[in-house]
C-alpha atoms as a PDB file:
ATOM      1  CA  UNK A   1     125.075 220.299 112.138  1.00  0.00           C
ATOM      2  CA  UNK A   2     126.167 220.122 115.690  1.00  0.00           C
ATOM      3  CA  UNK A   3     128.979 218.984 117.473  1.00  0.00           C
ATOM      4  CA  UNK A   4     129.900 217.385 113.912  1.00  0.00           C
ATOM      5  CA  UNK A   5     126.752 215.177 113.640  1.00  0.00           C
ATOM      6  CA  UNK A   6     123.796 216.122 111.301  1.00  0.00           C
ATOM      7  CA  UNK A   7     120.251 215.664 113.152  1.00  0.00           C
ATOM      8  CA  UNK A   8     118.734 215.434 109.862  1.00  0.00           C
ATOM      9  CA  UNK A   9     118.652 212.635 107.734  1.00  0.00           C
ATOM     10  CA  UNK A  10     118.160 211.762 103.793  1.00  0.00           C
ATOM     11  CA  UNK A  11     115.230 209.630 102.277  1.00  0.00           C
ATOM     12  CA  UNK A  12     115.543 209.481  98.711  1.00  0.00           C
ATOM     13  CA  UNK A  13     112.670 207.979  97.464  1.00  0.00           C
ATOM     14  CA  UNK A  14     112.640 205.995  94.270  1.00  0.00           C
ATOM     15  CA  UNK A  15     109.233 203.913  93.527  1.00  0.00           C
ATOM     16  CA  UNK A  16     107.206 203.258  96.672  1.00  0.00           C
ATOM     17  CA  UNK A  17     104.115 203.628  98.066  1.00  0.00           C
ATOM     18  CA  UNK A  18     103.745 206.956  99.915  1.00  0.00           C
ATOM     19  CA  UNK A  19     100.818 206.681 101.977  1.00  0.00           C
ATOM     20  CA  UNK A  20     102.714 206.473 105.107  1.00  0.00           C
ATOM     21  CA  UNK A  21     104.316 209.811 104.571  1.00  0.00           C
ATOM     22  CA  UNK A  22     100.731 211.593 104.608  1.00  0.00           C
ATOM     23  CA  UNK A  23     100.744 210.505 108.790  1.00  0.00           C
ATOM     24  CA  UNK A  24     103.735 212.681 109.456  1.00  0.00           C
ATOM     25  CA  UNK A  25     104.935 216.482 108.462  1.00  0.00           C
ATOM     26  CA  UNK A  26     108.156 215.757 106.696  1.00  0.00           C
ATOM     27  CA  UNK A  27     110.968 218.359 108.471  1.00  0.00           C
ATOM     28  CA  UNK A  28     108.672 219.103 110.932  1.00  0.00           C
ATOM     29  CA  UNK A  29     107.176 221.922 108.074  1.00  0.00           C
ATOM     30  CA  UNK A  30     103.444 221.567 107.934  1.00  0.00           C
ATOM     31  CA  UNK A  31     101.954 220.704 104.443  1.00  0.00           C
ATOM     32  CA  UNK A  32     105.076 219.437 103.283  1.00  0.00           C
ATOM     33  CA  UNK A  33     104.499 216.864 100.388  1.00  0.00           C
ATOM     34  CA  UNK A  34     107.121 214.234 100.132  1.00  0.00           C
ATOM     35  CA  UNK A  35     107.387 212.841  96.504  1.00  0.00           C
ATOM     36  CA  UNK A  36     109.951 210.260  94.600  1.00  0.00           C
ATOM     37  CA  UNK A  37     111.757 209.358  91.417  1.00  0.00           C
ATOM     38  CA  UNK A  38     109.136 207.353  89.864  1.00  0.00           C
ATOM     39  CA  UNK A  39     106.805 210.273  89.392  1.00  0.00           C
ATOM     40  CA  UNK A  40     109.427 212.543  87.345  1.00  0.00           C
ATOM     41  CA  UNK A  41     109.991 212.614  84.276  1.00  0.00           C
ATOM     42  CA  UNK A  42     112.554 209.896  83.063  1.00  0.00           C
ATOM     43  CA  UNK A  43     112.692 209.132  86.814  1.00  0.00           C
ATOM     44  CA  UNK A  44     111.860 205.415  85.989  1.00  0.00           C
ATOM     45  CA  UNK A  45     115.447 203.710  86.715  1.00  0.00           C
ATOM     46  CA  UNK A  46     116.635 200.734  88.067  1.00  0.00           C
ATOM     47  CA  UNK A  47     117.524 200.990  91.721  1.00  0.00           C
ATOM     48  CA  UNK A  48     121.357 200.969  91.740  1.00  0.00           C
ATOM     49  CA  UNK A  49     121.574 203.373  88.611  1.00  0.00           C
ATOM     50  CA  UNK A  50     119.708 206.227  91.446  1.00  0.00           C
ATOM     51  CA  UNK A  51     121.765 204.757  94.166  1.00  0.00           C
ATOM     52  CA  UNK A  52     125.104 205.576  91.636  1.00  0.00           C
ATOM     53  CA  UNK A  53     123.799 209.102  90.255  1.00  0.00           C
ATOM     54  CA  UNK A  54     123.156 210.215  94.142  1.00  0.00           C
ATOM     55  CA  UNK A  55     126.053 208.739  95.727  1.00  0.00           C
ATOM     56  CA  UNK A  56     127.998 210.632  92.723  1.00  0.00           C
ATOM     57  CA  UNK A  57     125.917 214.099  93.506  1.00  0.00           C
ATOM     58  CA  UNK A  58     126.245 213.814  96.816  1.00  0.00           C
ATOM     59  CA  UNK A  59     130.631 213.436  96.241  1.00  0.00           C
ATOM     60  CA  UNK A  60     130.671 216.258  93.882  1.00  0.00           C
ATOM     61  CA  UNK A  61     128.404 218.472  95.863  1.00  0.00           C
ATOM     62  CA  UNK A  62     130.340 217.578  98.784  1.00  0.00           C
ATOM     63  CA  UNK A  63     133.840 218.307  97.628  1.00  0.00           C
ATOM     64  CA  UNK A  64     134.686 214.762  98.318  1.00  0.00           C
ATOM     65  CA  UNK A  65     137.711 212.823  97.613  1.00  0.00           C
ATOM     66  CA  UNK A  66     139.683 210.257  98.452  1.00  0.00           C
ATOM     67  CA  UNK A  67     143.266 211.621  98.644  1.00  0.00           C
ATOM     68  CA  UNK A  68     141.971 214.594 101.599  1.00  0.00           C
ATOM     69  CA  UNK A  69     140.652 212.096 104.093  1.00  0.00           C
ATOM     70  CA  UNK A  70     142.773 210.538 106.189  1.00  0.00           C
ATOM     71  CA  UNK A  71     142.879 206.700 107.243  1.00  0.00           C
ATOM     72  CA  UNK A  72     142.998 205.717 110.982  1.00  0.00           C
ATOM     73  CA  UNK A  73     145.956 204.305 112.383  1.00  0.00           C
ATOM     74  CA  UNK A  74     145.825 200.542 112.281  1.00  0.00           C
ATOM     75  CA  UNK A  75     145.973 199.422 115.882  1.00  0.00           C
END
């Protein structure tokens, strides 16, 4: 994180092809294998119950909550 920005995104994969992925080096790390949901077990789940679970991770794990962010002034 720089500055306050992250340079460095999130792909949560959740059934997809993955051919594309063997063209580039995932985090720049060489031999990286990208994989997704799909192929773990009980990964098989409809689309908005993974969007829900991560979304909910990514609060928790994130110490997030509504009451300690503030809301811009209204203009």
């Amino acid at each position: 994180i720089r500055g306050g920005a992250s340079y460095h995104g999130l792909s949560f994969n959740i059934d997809m092809d993955l051919a594309p992925f063997r063209q580039i080096r995932p985090c720049g790390i060489e031999g990286l294998e990208v994989t997704q949901l799909a192929a773990l077990p009980g990964g098989k789940i409809p689309l908005n119950a993974a969007a829900d679970g991560l979304r909910a991770q990514l609060l928790h794990q994130l110490e997030y909550n509504h009451a300690t962010v503030s809301s811009p002034d209204p203009a």
